[in-house]
Every structure is written in structure tokens, then in C-alpha cells.
Protein backbone atom coordinates (compact mmCIF):
# COMPACT_ATOMS: atom_id res chain seq x y z
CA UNK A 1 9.86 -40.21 1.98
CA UNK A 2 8.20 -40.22 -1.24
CA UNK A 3 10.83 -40.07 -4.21
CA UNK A 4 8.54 -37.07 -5.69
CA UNK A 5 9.22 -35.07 -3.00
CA UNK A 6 12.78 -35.41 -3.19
CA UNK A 7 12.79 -34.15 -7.08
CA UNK A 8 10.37 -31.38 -6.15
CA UNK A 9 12.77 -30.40 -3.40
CA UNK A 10 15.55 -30.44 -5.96
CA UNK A 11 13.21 -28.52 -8.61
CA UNK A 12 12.61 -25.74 -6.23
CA UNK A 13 15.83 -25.15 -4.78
CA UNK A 14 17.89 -25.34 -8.24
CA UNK A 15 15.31 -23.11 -10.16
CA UNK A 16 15.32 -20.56 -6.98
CA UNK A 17 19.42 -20.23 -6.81
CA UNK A 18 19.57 -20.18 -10.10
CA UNK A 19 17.40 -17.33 -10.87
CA UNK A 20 18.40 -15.87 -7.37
CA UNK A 21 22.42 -15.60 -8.91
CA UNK A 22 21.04 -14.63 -12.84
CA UNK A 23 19.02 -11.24 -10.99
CA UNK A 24 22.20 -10.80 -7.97
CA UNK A 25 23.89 -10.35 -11.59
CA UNK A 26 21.79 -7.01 -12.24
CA UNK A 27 22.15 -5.42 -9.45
CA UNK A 28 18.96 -7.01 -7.84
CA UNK A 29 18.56 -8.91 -4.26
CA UNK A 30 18.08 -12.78 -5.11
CA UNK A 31 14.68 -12.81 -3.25
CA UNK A 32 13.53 -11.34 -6.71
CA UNK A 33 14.80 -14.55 -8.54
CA UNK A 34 13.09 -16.91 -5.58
CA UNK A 35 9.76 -15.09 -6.21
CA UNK A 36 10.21 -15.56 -10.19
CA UNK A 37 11.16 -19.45 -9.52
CA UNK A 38 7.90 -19.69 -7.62
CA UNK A 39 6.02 -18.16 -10.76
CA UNK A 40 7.22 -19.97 -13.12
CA UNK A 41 7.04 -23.33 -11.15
CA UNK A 42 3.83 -22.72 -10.35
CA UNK A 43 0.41 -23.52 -11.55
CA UNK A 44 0.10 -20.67 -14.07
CA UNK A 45 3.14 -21.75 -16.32
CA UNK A 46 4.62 -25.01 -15.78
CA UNK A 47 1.82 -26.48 -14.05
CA UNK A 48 -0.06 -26.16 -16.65
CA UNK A 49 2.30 -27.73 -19.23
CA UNK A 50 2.91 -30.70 -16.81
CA UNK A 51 0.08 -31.87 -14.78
CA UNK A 52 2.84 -33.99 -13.15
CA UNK A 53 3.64 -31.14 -10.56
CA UNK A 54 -0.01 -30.66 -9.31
CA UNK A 55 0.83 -32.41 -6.22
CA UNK A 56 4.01 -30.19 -5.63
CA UNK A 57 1.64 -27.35 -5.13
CA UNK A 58 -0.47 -28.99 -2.28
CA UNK A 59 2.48 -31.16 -0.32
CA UNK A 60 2.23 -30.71 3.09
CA UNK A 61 5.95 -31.47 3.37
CA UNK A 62 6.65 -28.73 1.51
CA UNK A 63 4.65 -26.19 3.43
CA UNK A 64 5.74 -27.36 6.68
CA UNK A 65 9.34 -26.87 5.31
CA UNK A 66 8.54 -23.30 4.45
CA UNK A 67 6.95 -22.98 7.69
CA UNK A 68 10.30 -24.13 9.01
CA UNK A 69 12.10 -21.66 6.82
CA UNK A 70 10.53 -18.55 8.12
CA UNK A 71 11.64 -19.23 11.77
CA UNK A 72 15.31 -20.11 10.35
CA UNK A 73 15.00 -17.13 8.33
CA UNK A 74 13.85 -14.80 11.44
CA UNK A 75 15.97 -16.24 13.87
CA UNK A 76 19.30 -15.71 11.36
CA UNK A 77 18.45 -12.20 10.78
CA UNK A 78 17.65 -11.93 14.80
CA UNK A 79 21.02 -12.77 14.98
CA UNK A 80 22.07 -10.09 13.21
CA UNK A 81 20.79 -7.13 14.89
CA UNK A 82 21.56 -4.72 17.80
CA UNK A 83 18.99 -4.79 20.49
CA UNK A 84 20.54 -1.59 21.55
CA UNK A 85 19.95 -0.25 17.73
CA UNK A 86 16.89 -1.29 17.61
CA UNK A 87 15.63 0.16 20.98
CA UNK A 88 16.85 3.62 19.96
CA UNK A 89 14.76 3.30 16.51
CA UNK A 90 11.74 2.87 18.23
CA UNK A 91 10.32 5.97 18.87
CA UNK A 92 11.10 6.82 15.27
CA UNK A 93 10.16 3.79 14.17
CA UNK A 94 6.79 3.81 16.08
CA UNK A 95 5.80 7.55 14.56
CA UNK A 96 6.51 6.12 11.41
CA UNK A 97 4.47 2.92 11.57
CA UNK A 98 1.87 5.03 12.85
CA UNK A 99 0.86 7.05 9.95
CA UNK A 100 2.43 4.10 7.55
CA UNK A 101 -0.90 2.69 8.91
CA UNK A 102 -3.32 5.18 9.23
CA UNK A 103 -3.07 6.37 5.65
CA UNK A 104 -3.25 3.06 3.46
CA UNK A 105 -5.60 1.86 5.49
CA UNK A 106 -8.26 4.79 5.15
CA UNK A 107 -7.20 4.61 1.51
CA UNK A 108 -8.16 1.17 1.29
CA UNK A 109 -11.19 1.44 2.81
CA UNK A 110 -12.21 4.32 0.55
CA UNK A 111 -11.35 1.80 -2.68
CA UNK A 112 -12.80 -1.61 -1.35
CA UNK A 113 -16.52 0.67 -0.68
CA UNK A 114 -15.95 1.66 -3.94
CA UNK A 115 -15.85 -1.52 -5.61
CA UNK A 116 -18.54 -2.87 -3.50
CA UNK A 117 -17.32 -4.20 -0.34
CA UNK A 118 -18.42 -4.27 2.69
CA UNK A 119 -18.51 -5.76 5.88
CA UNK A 120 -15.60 -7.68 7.19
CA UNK A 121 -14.35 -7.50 3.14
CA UNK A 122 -14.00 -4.19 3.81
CA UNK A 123 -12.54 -4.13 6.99
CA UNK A 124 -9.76 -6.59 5.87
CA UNK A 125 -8.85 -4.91 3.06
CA UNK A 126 -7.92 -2.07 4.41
CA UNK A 127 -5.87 -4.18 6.74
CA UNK A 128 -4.43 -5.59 4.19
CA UNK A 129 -3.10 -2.77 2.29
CA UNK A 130 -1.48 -1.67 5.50
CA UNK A 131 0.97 -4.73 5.89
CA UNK A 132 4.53 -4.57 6.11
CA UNK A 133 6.02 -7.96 5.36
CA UNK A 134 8.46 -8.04 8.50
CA UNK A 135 10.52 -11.29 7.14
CA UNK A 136 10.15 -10.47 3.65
CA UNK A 137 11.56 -6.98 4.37
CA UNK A 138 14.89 -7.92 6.59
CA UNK A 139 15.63 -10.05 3.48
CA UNK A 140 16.01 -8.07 0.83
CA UNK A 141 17.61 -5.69 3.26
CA UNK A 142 20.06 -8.68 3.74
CA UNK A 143 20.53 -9.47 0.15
CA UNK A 144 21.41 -5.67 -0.37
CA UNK A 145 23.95 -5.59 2.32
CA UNK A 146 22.58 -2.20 4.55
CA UNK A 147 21.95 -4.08 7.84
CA UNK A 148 24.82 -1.91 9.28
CA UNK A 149 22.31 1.66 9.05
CA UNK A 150 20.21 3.68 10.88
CA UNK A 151 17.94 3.59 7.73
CA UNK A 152 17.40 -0.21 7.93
CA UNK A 153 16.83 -0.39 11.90
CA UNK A 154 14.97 2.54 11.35
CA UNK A 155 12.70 0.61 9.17
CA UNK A 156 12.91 -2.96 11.08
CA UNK A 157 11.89 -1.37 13.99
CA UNK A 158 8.77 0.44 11.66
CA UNK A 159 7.85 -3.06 10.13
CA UNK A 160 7.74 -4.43 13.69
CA UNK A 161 5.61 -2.39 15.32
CA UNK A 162 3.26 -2.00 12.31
CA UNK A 163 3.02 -5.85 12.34
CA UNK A 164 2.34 -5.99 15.86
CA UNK A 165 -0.59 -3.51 15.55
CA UNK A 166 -2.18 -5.29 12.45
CA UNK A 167 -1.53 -8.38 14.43
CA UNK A 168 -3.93 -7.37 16.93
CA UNK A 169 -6.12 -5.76 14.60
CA UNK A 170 -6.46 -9.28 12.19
CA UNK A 171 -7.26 -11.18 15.91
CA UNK A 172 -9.66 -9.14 16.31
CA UNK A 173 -11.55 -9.25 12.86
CA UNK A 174 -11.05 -13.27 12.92
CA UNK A 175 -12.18 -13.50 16.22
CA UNK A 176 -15.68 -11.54 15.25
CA UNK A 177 -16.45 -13.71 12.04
CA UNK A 178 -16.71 -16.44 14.56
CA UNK A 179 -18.87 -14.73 16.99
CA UNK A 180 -19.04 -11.48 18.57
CA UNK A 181 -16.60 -9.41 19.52
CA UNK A 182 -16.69 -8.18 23.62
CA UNK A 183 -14.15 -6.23 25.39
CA UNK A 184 -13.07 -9.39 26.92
CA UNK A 185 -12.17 -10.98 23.85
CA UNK A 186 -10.07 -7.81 23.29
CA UNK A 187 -8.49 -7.96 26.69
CA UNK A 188 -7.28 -11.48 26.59
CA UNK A 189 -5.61 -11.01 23.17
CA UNK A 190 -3.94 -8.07 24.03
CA UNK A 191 -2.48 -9.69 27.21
CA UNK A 192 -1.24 -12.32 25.04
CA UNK A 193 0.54 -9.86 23.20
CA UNK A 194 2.02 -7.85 25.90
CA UNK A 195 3.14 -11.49 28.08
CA UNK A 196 4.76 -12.60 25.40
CA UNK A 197 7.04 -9.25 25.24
CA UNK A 198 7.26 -8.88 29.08
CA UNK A 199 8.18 -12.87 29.10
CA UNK A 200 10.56 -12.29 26.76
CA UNK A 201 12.27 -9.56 28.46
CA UNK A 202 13.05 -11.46 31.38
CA UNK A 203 13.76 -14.51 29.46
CA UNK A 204 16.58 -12.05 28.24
CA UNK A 205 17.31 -10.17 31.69
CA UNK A 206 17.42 -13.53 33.81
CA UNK A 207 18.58 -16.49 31.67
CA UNK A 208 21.08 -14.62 29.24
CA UNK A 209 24.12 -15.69 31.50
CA UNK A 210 23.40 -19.51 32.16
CA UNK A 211 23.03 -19.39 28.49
CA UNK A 212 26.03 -17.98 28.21
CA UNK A 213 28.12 -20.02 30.38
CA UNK A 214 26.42 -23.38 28.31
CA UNK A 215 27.40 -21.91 24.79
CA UNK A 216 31.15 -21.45 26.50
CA UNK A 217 31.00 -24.79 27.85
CA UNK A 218 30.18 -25.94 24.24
CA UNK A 219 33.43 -27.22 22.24
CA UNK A 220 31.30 -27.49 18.95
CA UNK A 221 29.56 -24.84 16.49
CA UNK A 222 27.11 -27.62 15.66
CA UNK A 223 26.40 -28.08 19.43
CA UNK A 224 26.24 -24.50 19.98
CA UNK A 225 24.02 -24.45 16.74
CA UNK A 226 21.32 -26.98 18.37
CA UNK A 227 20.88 -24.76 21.51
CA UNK A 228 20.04 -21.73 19.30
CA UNK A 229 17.55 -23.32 17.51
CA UNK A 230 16.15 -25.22 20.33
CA UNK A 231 15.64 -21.45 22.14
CA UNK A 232 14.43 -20.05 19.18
CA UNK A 233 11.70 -22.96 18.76
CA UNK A 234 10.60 -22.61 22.49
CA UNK A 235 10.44 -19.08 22.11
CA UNK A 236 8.05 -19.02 18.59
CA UNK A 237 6.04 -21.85 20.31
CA UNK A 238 5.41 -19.52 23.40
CA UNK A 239 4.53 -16.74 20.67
CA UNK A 240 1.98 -19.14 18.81
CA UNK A 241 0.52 -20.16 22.23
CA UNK A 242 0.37 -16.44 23.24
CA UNK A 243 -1.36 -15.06 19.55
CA UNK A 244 1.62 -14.20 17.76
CA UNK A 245 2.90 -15.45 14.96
CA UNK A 246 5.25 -17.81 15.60
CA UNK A 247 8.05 -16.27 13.56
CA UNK A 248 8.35 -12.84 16.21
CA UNK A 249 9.22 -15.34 18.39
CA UNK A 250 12.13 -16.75 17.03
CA UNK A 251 13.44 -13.16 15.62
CA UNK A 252 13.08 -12.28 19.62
CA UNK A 253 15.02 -15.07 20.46
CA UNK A 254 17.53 -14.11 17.69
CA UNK A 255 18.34 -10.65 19.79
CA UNK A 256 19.04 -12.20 22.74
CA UNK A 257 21.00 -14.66 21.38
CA UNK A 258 23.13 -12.26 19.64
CA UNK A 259 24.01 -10.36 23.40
CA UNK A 260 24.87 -13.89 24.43
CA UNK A 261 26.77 -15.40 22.06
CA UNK A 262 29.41 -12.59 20.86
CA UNK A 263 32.39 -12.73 21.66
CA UNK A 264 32.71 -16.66 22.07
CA UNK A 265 35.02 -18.41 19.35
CA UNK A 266 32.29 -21.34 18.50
CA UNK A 267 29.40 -18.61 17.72
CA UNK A 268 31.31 -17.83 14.59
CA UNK A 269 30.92 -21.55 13.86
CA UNK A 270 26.78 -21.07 14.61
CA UNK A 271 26.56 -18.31 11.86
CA UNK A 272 28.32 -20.32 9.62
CA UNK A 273 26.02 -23.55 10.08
CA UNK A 274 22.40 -21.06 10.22
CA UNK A 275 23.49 -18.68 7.02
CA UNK A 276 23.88 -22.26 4.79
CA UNK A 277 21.03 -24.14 5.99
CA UNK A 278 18.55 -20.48 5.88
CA UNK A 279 19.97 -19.49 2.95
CA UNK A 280 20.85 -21.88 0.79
CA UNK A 281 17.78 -24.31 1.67
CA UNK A 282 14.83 -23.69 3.76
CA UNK A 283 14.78 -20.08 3.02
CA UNK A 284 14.08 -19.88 -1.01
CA UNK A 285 11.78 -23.22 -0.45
CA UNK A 286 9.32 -20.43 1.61
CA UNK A 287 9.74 -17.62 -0.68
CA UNK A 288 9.56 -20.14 -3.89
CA UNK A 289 5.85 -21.47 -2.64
CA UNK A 290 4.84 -17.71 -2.64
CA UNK A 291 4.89 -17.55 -6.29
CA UNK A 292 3.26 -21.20 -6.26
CA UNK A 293 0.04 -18.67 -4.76
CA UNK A 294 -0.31 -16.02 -7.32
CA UNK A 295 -3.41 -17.46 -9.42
CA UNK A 296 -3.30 -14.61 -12.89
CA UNK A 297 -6.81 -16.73 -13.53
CA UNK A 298 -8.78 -15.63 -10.59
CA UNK A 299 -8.12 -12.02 -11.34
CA UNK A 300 -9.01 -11.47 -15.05
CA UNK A 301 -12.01 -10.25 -14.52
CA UNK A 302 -11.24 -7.78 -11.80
CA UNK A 303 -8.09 -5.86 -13.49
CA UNK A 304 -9.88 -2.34 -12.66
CA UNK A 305 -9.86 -3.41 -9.07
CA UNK A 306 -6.77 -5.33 -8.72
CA UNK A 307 -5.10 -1.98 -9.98
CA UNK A 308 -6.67 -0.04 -7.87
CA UNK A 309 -6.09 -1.82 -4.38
CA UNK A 310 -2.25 -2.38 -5.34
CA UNK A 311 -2.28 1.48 -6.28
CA UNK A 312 -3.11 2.38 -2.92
CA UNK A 313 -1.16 -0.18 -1.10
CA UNK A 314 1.89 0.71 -2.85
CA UNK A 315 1.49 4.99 -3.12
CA UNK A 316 -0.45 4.90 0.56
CA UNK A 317 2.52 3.31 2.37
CA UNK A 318 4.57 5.20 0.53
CA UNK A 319 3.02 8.57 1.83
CA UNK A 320 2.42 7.59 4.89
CA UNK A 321 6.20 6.52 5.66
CA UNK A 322 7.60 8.86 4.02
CA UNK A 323 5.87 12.31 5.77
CA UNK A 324 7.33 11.27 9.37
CA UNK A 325 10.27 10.10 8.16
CA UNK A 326 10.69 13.42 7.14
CA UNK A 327 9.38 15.10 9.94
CA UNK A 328 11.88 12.84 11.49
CA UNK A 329 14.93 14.56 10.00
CA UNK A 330 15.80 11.64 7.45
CA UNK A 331 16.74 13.00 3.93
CA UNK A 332 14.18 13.28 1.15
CA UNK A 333 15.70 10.33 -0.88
CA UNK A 334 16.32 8.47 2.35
CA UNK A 335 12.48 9.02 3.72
CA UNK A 336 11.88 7.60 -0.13
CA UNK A 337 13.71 4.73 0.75
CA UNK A 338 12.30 3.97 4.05
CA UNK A 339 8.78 4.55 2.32
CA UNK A 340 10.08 1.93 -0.13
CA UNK A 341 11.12 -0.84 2.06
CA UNK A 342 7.41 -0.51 4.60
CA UNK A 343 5.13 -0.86 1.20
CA UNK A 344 6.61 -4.53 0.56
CA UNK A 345 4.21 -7.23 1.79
CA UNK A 346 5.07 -11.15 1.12
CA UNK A 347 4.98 -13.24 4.02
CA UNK A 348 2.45 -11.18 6.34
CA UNK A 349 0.22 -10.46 3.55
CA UNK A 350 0.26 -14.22 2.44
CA UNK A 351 -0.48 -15.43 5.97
CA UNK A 352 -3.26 -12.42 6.53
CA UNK A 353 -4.86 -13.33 3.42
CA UNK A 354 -5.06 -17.41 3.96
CA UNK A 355 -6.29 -16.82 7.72
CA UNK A 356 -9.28 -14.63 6.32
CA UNK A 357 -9.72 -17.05 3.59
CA UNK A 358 -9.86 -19.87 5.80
CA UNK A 359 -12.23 -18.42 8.15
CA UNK A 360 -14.67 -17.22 5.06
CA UNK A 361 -13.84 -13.26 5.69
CA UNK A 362 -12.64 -13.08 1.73
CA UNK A 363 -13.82 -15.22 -1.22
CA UNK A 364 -11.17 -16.71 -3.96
CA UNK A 365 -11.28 -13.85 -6.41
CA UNK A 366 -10.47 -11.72 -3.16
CA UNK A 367 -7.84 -13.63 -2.25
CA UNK A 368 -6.11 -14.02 -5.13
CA UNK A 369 -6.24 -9.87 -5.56
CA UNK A 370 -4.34 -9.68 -2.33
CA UNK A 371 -1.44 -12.46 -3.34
CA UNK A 372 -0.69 -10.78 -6.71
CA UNK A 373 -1.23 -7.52 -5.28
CA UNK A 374 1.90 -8.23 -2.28
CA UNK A 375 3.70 -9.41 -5.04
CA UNK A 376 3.84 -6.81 -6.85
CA UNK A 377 4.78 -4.90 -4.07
CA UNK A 378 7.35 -6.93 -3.30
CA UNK A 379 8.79 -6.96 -6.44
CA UNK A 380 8.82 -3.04 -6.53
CA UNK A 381 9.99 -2.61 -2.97
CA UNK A 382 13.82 -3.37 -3.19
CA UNK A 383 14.10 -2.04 -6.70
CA UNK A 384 12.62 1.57 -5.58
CA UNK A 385 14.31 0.85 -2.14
CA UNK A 386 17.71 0.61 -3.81
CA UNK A 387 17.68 3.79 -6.25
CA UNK A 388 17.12 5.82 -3.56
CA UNK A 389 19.16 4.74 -0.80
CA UNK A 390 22.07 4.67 -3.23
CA UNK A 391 21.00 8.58 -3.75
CA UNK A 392 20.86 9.39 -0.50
CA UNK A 393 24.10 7.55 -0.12
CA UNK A 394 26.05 9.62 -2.45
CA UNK A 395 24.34 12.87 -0.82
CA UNK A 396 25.86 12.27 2.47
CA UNK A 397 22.15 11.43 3.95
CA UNK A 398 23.02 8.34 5.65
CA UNK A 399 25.90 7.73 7.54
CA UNK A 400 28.38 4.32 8.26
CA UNK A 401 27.15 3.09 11.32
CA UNK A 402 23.57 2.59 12.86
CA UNK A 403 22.15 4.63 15.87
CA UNK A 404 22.68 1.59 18.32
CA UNK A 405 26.09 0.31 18.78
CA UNK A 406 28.61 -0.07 15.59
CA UNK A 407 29.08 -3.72 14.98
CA UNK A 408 31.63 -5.88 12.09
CA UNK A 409 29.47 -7.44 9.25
CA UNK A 410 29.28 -10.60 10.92
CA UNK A 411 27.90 -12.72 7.64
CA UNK A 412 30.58 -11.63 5.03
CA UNK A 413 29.71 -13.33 1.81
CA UNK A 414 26.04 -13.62 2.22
């Protein structure tokens, strides 16, 4: 290995934790501070002090370790959830992705044909403004230390199925700038979609107690450790194959790991070993090489739009979360919270974004709209998120425990 890659490495992780600890010092979850490193790393201030670090921005090593980072990251937080809680957030979770779609995404629509779009521009657009950034959103509900609430499976279970839809929806569009679009085409991506899920489910109702009796035969965490990744690998490799991303396959694997490993002593051992590596390395190396992507350059001359499209991605998901969480019976300031959380994008807009790129849907200026425009959102998501969960908090809104089963914080001190 190159020795440049080893300081760049050592550049990103050091400037990420050490932001990451200066904003957990406000009051603000360190994803903030991993976002900022990434800025200020990145081509638009240091790169263009030191030309040195141009070939930190396009080193494959370090996008395949972010690549790596996002399944670690999914299948930790996997880990950390209630199947059970999750399940009975659906329905309310569903009715809430539902119109957290429908609106930003009509809104969206209504701004890019203002501005001149049209087309498959258009059509991913308001796609775009729709995202909820599933792994960017269980973080910063990590870093703030709610797993344990209806409010956050309430809004996991939102992000999911939101995801899922847009999924489909961003097949769809790709597939047709290649060549047209029949109902086949539709047909065989949403059986990829559905095999995956019915796979995994009996995956999870067949093979969850000869996994269990190997983790018990298992005197080591580290052991123990290598079998969870290896499942969570073959599972995010069956999602690739099947037209998910690869990352809702290891979060799946992540819940059914968590019914099969509780209880046993060396599973404590496993948390341990996943919360360092995630954390402390691969995790911040992903959300660090976000920043690298925001490009202030591309987007000087399109201020009036880039205003307008983050308006509407921000207020629309906002809205449209917030009316059926209401509807729901959720609180006022905990439907504002909810609302919050579903208008952050990061990761899935990122990904969204390069795939249209890519394939020639979006040009540059385009592009670069979308990056700064889910960064902003993310930025603004946990700090909106946080005021008004705390107030619905201290109105007796949300209660100790989560719908599904109550549960010990298994990751103190993360």
C-alpha cells in the first residue's frame, strides 16, 4: 500500500474525530463534525491550498473503504433494533412514508418545470427531493442516544419503506435512459425486490437456530464477530444481485442477528469489536468523503435554484411527515421531530445522484445542486430533530420504551 494512502487515512480519521468530539461538545451528534471534516478536507478549502491531496479525492481505496463502512455501519445499527418494534411501526411508518413522498415530490416537480427541466431531469428531481437517507438517519439517531423510542422506530421504519419505494422508482428511471421501459422490465425489478424480502424471511425463520447453536459453540467474540460479518456480507451481496442496495442487506441481516445472538455471553464481545471498528474507523471515512462531494463552484451561478429545490426538499418532507404523524396520534412537537429526522438525505441522496450522473440523467451543475442541497439537509435534520424531541420530551409526548419489546441500551458509551 501506497504510503499516501496511509497519511490520507490518518488525515481523515483525525480531522473527523476531532471535529466529531469539538460539536458532541455543543450538544450536537458527531456526524455533524464528520460532514465538516469532509468540507474542509475537501477540494473547496484545503484542496485548493495543497494540490498535494488531489489524489485523496479520487482513491479508489478510499471509496471502497467507505463502501465498506456503510455495510459496517448498517449492520451495527441492525444490531441494534427490535424486529418486533419495528414490525409494529410499520403501518405507521408506511402512512407516513406515504405522504412524506407524495408531497416533496409533486413539489419538486412543480420547481424543477419551473426552472426549466424536463424530461428525466425532471423526473429525478422530484425523486430526489423525496429521499430519506436511511443510514445517514439511524446515525444521528445513534449519536443522540433515542434508539430506545417509539419516535425513532417510528421513523426507521418511515425511512425504510420510503427508500424502498424510491428504490424502485430510481430502477425504473435508470432503466428507461437506457432503453425503454415495458411492463416486463417493471416486473422483474419488482420481483427482485420482493425475493430478496421473502428470502430473507426464511433466511430468518429457518437458519436462525443453526446460527445460534454455532455462535454458542463459539468461545471467542472475535470468532463470533467473523460469522456476523460474513452473514451480513452474503446477505448485502444477495441484495446487490437482487436490485437493492447492498447496504438493506446487511441492516436485514443485522435484525436477525440480533434475535440470535442475545442472550449468549460472547455477543457482548461482538458489539464491542463492531461499535470500534464502525465507529471509530470505517464509519467517519464514508461520511468524511461526503463533504469531499459538495463542489460550492458548480453552483454559483444557480443560487436562485439551488434555494429553491433545498426549500422544498426540506419544508415538503417536513409537511408531508408531519400531517400523518399527526393524524397518527404523535404529539405536535413529536410529529415535528419525526418530520425532522425523514427530510435528512446523505447517503441515499449521494448514491441517487452519482447513479443518474453516471448514466447521463443529470449534468454536473445538476449534480452538484443535489450534493449541497442533502447536505444541507443533513446538517439541519438532527439540529431541528433535537429541539423538538427534547420538547416533546418534557411534555410527556413520548414515553421510555418503544412499541416493540423494551430492551437495555446495549452500546453504552457510544
Amino acid at each position: 500500500m501506497e504510503v499516501s494512502i496511509l497519511v490520507y487515512v490518518l488525515l481523515m480519521i483525525a480531522t473527523a474525530k476531532a471535529l466529531g468530539e469539538a460539536v458532541s461538545r455543543i450538544n450536537q451528534p458527531s456526524i455533524i463534525g464528520e460532514l465538516l471534516a469532509g468540507i474542509i478536507l475537501g477540494p473547496f478549502i484545503l484542496g485548493k491550498i495543497f494540490s498535494e491531496l488531489g489524489s485523496m479525492y479520487s482513491a479508489t481505496f478510499l471509496g471502497d473503504l467507505a463502501d465498506l463502512g456503510i455495510l459496517f455501519l448498517m449492520l451495527f445499527v441492525g444490531l441494534e433494533f427490535s424486529l418486533k418494534g419495528i414490525l409494529a411501526s410499520s403501518w405507521r411508518g408506511a402512512l407516513i412514508a406515504g405522504m412524506g413522498i407524495a408531497i416533496p415530490m409533486v413539489l419538486g416537480a412543480f420547481v424543477g418545470a419551473i426552472f426549466g427541466l424536463g424530461g428525466k431531469e425532471l423526473v429525478f428531481v422530484a425523486i430526489a427531493v423525496s429521499v430519506t437517507a436511511l443510514p445517514v438517519t439511524i446515525r444521528i439517531l445513534k449519536d443522540l442516544d433515542v434508539m430506545d423510542t417509539r419516535t425513532s422506530e417510528t421513523i426507521i421504519s418511515a425511512a425504510l419503506i420510503t427508500d424502498l419505494v424510491l428504490l424502485f422508482a430510481m430502477g425504473i428511471v435508470i432503466s428507461s435512459g437506457r432503453e425503454a421501459t415495458s411492463i416486463s422490465d417493471v416486473l422483474v425489478l419488482a420481483s427482485g425486490f420482493a425475493g430478496f424480502f421473502v428470502l430473507a424471511f426464511l433466511i430468518g425463520k429457518y437458519a436462525v437456530p443453526y446460527i445460534y447453536r454455532l455462535l454458542k459453540w463459539m468461545r471467542t467474540g472475535e470468532a463470533a464477530f467473523a460469522v456476523a460479518v460474513g452473514i451480513a456480507m452474503g446477505f448485502a451481496v444477495i441484495a446487490q444481485v437482487m436490485g437493492l442496495p447492498s447496504f438493506i442487506g446487511a441492516f436485514i441481516a443485522g435484525l436477525i442477528l440480533r434475535e440470535t445472538g442475545k442472550g449468549l455471553k460472547v455477543w457482548v464481545r461482538v458489539e464491542d469489536i463492531l461499535s470500534g471498528v464502525t465507529l471509530g474507523f470505517l464509519a467517519p471515512i464514508f461520511f468524511v468523503l461526503i463533504g469531499f462531494s459538495v463542489k460550492f463552484d458548480a453552483v454559483s451561478n444557480a443560487l436562485p435554484m439551488l434555494l429553491a429545490i433545498t426549500s422544498v426538499a426540506i419544508v415538503g418532507k417536513i409537511v408531508g411527515s408531519f400531517i400523518p404523524a399527526r393524524l397518527l396520534g404523535h404529539g405536535e412537537n413529536e410529529s415535528m421531530a419525526i418530520g425532522s429526522m425523514m427530510m435528512g438525505k446523505g447517503a441515499m441522496e449521494l448514491v441517487f445522484a452519482r447513479l443518474a450522473f453516471e448514466e447521463g440523467l443529470i449534468d454536473d451543475q445538476l449534480f452538484s445542486l443535489l450534493v449541497l442541497m442533502a447536505f444541507v439537509s443533513t446538517f439541519l435534520a438532527p439540529i431541528l430533530f433535537r429541539r423538538f424531541f427534547n420538547q416533546a420530551a418534557a411534555n410527556g409526548e413520548i414515553g421510555p420504551e418503544p412499541v416493540g419489546e423494551a430492551r437495555p441500551d446495549t452500546f453504552p458509551g457510544t
